[in-house]
Protein backbone atom coordinates (compact mmCIF):
# COMPACT_ATOMS: atom_id res chain seq x y z
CA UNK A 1 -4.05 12.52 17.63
CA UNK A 2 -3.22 14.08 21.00
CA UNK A 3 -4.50 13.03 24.29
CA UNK A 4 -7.23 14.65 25.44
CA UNK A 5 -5.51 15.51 28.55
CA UNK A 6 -2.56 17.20 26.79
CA UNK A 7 -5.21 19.68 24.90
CA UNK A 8 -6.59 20.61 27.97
CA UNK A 9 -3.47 21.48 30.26
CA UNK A 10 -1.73 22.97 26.91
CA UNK A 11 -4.55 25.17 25.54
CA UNK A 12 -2.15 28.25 24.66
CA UNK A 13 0.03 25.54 22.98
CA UNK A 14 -2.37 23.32 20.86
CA UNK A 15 -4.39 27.40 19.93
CA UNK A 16 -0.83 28.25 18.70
CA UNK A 17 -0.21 25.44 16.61
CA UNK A 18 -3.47 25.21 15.31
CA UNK A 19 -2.56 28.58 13.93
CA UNK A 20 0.80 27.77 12.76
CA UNK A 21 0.09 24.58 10.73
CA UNK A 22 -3.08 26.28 9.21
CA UNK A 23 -5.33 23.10 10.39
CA UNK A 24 -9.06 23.81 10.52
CA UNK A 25 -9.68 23.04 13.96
CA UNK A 26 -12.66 24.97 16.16
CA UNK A 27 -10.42 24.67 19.73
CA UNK A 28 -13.14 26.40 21.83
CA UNK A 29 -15.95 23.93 20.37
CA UNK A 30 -13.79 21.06 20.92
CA UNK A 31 -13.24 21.60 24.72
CA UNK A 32 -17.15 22.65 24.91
CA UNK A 33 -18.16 19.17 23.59
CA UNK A 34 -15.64 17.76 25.91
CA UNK A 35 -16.80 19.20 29.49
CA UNK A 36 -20.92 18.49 27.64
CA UNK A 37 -19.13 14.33 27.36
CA UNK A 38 -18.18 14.78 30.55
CA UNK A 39 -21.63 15.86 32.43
CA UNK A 40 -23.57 13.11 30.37
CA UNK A 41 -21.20 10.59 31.75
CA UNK A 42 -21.47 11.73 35.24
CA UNK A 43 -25.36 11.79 34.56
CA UNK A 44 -25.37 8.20 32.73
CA UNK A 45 -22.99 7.15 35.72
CA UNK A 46 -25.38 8.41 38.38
CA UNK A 47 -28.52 7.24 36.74
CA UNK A 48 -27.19 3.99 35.91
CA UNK A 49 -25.87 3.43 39.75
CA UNK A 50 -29.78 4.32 40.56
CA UNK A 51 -30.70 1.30 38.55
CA UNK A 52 -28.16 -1.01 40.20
CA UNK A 53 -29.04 0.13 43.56
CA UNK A 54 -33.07 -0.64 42.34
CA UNK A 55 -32.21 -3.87 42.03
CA UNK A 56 -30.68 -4.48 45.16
CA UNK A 57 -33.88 -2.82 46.83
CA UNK A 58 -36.27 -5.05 44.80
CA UNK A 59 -35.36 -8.18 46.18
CA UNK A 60 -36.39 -7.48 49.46
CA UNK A 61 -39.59 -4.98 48.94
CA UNK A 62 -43.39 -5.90 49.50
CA UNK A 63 -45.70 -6.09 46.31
CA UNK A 64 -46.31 -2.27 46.61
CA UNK A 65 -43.18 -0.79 47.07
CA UNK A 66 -41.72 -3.44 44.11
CA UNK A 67 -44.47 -1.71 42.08
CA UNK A 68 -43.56 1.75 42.51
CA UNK A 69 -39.70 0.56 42.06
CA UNK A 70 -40.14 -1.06 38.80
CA UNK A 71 -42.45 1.89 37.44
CA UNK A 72 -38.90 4.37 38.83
CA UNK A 73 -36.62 2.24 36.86
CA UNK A 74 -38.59 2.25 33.57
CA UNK A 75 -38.44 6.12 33.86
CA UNK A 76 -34.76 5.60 34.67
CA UNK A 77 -34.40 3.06 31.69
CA UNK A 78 -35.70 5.66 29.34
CA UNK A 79 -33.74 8.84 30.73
CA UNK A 80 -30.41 6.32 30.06
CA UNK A 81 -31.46 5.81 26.77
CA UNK A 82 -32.10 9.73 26.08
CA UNK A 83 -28.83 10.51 27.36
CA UNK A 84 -26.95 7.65 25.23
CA UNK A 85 -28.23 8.76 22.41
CA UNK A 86 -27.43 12.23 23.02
CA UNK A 87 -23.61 10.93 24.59
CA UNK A 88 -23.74 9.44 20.99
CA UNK A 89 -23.73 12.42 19.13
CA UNK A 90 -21.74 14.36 20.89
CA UNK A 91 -19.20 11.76 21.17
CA UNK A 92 -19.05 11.56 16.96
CA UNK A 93 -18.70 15.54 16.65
CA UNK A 94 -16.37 15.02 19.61
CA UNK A 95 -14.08 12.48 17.65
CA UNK A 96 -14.72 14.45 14.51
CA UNK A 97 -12.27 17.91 15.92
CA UNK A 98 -9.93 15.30 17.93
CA UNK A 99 -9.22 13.66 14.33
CA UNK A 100 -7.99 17.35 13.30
CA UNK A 101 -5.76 18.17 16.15
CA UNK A 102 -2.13 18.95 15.16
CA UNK A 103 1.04 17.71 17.06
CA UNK A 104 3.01 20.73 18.10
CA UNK A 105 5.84 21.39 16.40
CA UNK A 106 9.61 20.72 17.76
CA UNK A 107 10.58 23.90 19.61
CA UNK A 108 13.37 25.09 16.28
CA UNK A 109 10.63 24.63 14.06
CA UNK A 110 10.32 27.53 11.10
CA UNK A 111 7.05 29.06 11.69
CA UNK A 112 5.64 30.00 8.01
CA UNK A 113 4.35 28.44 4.90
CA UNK A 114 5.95 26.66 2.11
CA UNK A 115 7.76 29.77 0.96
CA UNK A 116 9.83 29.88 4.28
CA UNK A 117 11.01 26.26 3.74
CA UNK A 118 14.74 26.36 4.07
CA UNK A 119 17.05 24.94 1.99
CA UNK A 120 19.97 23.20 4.57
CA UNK A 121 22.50 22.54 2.39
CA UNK A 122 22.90 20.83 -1.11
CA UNK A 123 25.27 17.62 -2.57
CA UNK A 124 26.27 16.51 -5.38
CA UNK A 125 27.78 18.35 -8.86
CA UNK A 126 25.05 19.71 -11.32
CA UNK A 127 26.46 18.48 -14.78
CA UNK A 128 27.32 21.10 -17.55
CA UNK A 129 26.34 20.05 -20.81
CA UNK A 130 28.55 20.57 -24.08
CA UNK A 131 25.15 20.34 -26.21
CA UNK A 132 21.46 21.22 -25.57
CA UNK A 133 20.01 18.75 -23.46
CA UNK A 134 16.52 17.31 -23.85
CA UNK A 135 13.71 16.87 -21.61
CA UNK A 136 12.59 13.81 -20.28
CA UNK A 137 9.16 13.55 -22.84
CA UNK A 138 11.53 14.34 -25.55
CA UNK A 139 14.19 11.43 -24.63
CA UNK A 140 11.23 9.10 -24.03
CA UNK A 141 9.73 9.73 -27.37
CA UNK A 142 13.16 9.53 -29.11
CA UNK A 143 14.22 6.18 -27.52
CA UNK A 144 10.58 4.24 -27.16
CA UNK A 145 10.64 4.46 -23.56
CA UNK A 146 7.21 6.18 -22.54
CA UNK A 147 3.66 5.82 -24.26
CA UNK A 148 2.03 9.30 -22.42
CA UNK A 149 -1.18 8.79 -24.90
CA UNK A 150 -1.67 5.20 -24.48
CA UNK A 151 -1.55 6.08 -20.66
CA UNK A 152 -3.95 8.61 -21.00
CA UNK A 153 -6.21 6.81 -23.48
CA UNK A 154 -6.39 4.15 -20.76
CA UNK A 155 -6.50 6.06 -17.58
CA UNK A 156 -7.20 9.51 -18.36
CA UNK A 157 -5.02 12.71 -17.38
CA UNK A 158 -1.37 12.01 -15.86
CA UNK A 159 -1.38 8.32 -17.56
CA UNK A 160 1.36 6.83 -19.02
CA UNK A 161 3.07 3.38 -20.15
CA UNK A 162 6.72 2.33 -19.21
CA UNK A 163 7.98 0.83 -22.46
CA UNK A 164 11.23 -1.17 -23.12
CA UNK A 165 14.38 -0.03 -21.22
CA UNK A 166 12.45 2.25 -18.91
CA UNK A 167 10.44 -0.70 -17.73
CA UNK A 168 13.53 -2.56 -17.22
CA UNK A 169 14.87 0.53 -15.61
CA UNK A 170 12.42 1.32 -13.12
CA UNK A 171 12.26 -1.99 -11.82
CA UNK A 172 16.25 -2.01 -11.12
CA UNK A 173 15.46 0.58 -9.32
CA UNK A 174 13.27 -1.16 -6.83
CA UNK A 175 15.08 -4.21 -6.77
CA UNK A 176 18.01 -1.98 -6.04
CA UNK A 177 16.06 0.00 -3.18
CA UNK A 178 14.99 -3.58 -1.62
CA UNK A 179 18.66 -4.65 -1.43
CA UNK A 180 19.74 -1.32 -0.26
CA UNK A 181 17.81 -1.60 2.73
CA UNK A 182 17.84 -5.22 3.69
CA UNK A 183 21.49 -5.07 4.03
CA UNK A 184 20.68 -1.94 6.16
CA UNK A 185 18.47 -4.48 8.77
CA UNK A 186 15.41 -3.10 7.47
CA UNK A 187 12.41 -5.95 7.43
CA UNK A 188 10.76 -6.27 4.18
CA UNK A 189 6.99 -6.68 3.53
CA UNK A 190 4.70 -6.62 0.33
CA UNK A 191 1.67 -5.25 1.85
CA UNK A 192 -2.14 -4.67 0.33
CA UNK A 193 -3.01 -1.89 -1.65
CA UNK A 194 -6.75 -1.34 -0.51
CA UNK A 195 -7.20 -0.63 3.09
CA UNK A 196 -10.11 0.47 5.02
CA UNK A 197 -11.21 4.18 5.92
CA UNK A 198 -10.11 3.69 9.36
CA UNK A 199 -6.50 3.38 8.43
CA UNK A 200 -6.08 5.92 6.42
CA UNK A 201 -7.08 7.79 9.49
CA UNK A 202 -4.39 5.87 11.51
CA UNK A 203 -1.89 7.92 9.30
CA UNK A 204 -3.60 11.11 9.20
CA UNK A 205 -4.34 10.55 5.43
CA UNK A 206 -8.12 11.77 6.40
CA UNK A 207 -9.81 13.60 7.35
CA UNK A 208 -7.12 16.02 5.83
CA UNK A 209 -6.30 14.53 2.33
CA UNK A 210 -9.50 12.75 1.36
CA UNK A 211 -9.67 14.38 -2.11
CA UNK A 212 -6.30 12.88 -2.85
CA UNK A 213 -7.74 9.40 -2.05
CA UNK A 214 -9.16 6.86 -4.45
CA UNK A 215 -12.18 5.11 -3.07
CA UNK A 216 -13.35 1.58 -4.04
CA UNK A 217 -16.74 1.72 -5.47
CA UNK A 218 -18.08 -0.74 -2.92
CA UNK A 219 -21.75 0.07 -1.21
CA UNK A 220 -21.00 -2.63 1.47
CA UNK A 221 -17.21 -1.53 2.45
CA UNK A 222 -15.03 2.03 3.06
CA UNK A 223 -12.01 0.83 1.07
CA UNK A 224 -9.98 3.28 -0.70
CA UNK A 225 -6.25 2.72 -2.08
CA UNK A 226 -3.34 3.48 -0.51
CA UNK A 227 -0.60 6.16 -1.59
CA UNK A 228 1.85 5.06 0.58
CA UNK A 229 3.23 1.59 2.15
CA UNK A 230 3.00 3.75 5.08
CA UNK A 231 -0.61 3.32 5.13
CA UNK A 232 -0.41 -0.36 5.03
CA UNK A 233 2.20 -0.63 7.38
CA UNK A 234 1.10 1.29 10.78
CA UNK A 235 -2.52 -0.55 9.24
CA UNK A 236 -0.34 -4.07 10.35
CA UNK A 237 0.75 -2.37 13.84
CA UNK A 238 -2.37 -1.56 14.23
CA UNK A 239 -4.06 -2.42 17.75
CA UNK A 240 -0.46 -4.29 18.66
CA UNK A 241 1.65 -4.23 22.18
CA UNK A 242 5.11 -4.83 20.78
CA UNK A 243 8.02 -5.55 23.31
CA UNK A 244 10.48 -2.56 24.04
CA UNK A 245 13.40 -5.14 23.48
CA UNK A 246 12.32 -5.33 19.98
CA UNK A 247 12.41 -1.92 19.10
CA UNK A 248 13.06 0.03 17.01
CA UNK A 249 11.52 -1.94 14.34
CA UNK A 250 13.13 -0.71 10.67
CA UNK A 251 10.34 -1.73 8.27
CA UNK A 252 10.30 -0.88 4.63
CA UNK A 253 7.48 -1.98 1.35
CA UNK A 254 7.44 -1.89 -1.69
CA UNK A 255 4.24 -1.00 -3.18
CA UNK A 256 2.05 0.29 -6.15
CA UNK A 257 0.81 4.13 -4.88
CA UNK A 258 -2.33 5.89 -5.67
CA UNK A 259 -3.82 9.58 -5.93
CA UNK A 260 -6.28 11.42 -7.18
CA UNK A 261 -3.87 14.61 -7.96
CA UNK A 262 -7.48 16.52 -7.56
CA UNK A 263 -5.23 19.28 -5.85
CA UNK A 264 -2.81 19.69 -8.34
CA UNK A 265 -5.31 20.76 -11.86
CA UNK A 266 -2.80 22.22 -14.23
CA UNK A 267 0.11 21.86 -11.88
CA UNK A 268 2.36 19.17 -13.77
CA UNK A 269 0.26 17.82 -16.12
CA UNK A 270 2.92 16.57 -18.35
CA UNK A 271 5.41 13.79 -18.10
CA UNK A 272 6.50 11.84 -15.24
CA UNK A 273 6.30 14.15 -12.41
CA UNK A 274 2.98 14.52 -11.29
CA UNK A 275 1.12 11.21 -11.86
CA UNK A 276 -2.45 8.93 -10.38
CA UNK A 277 -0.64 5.93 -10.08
CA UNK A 278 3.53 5.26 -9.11
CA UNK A 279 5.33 2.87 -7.17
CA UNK A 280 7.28 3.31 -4.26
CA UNK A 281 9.78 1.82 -1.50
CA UNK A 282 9.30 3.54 2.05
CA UNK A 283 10.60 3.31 4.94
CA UNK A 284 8.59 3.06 8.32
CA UNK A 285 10.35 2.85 11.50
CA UNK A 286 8.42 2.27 15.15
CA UNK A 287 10.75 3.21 18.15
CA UNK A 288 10.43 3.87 22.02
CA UNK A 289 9.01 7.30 23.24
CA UNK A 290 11.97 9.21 23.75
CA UNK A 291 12.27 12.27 22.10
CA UNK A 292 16.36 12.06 21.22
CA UNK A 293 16.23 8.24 20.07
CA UNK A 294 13.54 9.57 17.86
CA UNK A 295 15.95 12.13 16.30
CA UNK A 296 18.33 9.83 15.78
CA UNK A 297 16.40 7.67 14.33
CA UNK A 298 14.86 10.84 12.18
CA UNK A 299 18.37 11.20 10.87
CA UNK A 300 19.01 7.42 10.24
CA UNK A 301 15.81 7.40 7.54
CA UNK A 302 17.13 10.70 5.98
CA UNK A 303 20.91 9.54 5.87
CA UNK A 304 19.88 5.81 4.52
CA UNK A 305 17.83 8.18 1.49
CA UNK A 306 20.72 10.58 0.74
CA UNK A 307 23.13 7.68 0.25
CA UNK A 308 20.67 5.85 -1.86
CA UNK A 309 20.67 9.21 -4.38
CA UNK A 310 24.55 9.69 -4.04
CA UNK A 311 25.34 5.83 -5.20
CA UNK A 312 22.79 6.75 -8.37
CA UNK A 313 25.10 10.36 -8.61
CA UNK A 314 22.17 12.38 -8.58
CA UNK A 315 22.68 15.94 -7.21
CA UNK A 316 19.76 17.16 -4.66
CA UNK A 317 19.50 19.44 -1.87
CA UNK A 318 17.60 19.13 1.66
CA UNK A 319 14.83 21.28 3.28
CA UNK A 320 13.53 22.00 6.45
CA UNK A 321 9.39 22.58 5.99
CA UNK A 322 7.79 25.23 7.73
CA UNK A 323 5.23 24.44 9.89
CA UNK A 324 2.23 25.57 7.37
CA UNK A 325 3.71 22.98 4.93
CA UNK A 326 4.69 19.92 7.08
CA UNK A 327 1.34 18.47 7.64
CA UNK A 328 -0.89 18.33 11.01
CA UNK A 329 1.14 15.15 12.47
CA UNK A 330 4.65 16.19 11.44
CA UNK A 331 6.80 16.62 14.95
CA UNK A 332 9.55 17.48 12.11
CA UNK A 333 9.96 17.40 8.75
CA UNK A 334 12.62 17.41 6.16
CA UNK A 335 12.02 17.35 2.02
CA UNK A 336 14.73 15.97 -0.34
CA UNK A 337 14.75 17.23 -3.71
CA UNK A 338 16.64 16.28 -6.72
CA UNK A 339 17.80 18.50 -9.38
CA UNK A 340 15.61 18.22 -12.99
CA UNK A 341 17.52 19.63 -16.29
CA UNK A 342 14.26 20.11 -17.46
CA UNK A 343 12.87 22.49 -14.44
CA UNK A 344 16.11 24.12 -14.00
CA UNK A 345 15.74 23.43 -10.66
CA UNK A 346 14.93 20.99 -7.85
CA UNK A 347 12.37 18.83 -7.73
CA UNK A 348 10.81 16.93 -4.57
CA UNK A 349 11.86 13.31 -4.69
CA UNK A 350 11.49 12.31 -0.40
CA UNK A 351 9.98 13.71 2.23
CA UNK A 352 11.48 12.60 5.66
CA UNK A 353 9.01 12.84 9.11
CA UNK A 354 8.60 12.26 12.44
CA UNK A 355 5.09 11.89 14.13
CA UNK A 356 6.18 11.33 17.60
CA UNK A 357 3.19 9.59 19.25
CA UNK A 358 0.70 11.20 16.48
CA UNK A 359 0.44 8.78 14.74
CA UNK A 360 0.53 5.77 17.37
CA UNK A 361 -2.58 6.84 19.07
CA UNK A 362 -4.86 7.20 15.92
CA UNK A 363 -3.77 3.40 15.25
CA UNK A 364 -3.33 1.90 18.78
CA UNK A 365 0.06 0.86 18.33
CA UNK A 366 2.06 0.56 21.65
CA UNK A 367 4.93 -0.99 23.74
CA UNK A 368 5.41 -3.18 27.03
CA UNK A 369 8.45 -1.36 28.87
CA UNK A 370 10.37 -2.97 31.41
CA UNK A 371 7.99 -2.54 34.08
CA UNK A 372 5.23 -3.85 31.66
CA UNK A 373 3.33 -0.79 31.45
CA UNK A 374 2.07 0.14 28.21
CA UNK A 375 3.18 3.14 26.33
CA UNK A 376 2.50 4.51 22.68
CA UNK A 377 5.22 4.20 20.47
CA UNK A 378 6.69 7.21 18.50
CA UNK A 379 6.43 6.29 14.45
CA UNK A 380 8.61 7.99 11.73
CA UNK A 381 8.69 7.48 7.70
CA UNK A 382 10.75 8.69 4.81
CA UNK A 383 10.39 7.64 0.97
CA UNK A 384 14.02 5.39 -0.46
CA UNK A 385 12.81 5.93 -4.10
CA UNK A 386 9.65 6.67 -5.48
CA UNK A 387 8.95 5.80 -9.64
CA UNK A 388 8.60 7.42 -11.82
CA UNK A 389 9.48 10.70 -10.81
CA UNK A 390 12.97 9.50 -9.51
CA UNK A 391 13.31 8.57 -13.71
CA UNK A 392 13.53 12.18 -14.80
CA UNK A 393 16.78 12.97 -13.18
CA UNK A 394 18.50 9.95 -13.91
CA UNK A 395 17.07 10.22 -17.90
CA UNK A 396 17.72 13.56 -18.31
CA UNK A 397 21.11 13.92 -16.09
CA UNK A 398 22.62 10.97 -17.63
CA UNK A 399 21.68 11.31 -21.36
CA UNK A 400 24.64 11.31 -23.95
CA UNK A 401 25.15 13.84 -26.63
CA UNK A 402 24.85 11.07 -28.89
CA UNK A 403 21.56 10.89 -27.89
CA UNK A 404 21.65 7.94 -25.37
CA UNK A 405 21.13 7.51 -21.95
CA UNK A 406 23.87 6.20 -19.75
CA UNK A 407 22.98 3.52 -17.23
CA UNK A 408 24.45 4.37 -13.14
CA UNK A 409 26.75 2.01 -12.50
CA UNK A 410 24.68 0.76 -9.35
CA UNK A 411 22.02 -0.40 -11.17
CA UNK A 412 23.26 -1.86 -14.61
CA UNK A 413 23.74 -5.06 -13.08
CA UNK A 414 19.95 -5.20 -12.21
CA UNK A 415 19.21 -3.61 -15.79
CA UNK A 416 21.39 -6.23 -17.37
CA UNK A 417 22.60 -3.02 -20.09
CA UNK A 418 24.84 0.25 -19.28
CA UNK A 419 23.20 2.09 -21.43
CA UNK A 420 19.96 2.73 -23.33
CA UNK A 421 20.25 3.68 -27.06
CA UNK A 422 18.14 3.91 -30.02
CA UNK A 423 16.88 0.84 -31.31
């Protein structure tokens, strides 16, 4: 969310990137049902000033004039209660554009849509195999690691059940992850998986990505499940003054993710990539409103993920997102994307973003600085490692012409095996 303020001395700016980030935002209707706020608070202000100055005068009038005063004020009364009906309204379809207003991007940004992301540069070697590799599905079925029928017997399209060594595996994985970023200073939570409608619009999840969004079927609440820790965590910030000597604050979670995939039909719709339900370790980092801290910090979230794919030898390159795919909050935004076998190309495994003070404001989350005045903070997130997708690189990249699947060396002292063979 932007202040109100902001819009209004930046129209050119905030019309622009409206435009650029392909939001659906009416910009002319939203500063009409500002200045019609603004009368009906100078008329609720005058009329209610009317009534306080009534009942100064009543004190001191004769039985008459106390008469006609009281039969004023009950016209009064009922004018204030038009007009906060009608402030009411207008105030809801008010909130309802602010909600949709996106932060403008930083000034480098690539103006376009997802085919003008950029690739910035690639690491890692892309193995050469001396026999025909096999997909992930096929490995899985081969070795007893994945049950895709049972998954979608229980759950429907994109299910699936980690068997065996693959359930063993992906939980090295997060176990890793955890220990890869406490020794980094990050502070570790286990946070909820339902939240309430009004966080999800802390993050910006809604009003944008509500199809994506599974919603508890509760009459009497507005819960839906998260598909990020992110949601959770800037949900615990929430309406907090933190102290500038504490920031930044390096948070991470580990937590079971959920979505609908509604906007992906057909896209995917076999194996591991594209699934309803995955788990994930993120990263969520609050730090003081300054624009080059932030950027550091930006690059501190990307570099702790890149390191985290080079100790598992796993070859991926780095984007820069245009503007039409980095989201409505995204002050900057960088993808990571492993390479698949079984794509024959790269595959989004991380996406790496800064909000600047978006996302603050939509969740209340500030800091006292040293003169105690209280600022919004600037918020930034990037995934570590996200399962099961993150399993279809290291399965297919690592498997054996004999047929089995060789273990990275980080992890097969969490797996308690260095490699996973037929049984």
């Amino acid at each position: 969310m932007l202040d109100i303020k902001f819009i209004k001395q930046n129209v050119d700016l905030v019309r622009k990137t409206i435009q650029d980030k392909r939001t659906n935002v009416d910009l002319d209707a939203l500063l009409a049902l500002e200045a019609e706020r603004g009368k009906i608070m100078l008329e609720l202000d005058a009329l209610r000033a009317r009534k306080n100055n009534a009942n100064k005068e009543i004190v001191q009038a004769d039985p008459e004039a106390k008469k006609k005063i009281l039969e004023d004020m009950k016209h009064v009364s009922d004018q204030i209660s038009l007009l906060e009906e009608t402030f009411k309204s207008v105030d809801a379809k008010f909130a309802e554009q602010m909600w949709r207003v996106p932060l403008p991007p930083y000034s480098g940004a690539i103006i376009g849509t997802e085919a003008d992301n950029k690739v910035l540069y690639k690491k890692g070697e892309i193995p050469q195999f001396d026999f025909t590799p096999k997909d992930h599905m096929e490995l899985a079925k081969d070795l007893d690691l994945v049950d895709f029928e049972a998954g979608v017997k229980l759950m429907g399209n994109r299910g699936y059940f980690l068997k065996n060594q693959a359930a063993v595996l992906e939980f090295a994985l997060i176990s890793y992850a955890l220990e890869f970023l406490r020794n980094k200073g990050y502070t570790q939570f286990s946070v909820p998986v339902l939240a309430q409608e009004r966080f999800f619009y802390g993050t910006g999840h809604l009003p944008f990505g509500g199809d994506e969004i599974w919603k508890a079927n509760d009459k009497h609440n507005d819960f839906g499940l998260i598909g990020t820790a992110e949601i959770a965590l800037c949900g615990y910030f929430a309406d907090q003054v933190v102290e500038e000597k504490d920031l930044p604050i390096r948070t991470m979670a580990f937590s079971p993710c959920f979505r609908t995939e509604v906007g992906s039909y057909g896209k995917d719709a076999k194996g591991l990539y594209r699934v309803k339900q995955f788990y994930k370790v993120e990263q969520v980092v609050l730090c003081k409103n300054d624009v080059d801290f932030a950027l550091k910090m930006f690059e501190e979230v990307l570099a702790n993920a890149e390191e985290f794919l080079q100790s598992l030898e796993l070859p991926y390159q780095v984007l820069e997102l245009a503007t039409g795919d980095m989201g409505p909050g995204k002050y900057k935004m960088y993808d990571i994307e492993t390479y698949m076998p079984s794509r024959a190309k790269y595959g989004e495994t991380h996406s790496c973003s800064l909000l600047l003070d978006w996302q603050a404001r939509r969740s209340n989350i500030k800091f006292k600085n040293g003169e105690g005045k209280r600022e919004y903070v600037y918020m930034l997130n990037n995934t570590l490692v996200a399962s099961p997708r993150i399993l279809i690189p290291i399965l297919e990249l690592n498997q054996q012409k004999d047929g089995s699947i060789k273990i990275p060396k980080v992890l097969q002292k969490y797996c308690g095996f260095d490699k996973i063979t037929k049984k």
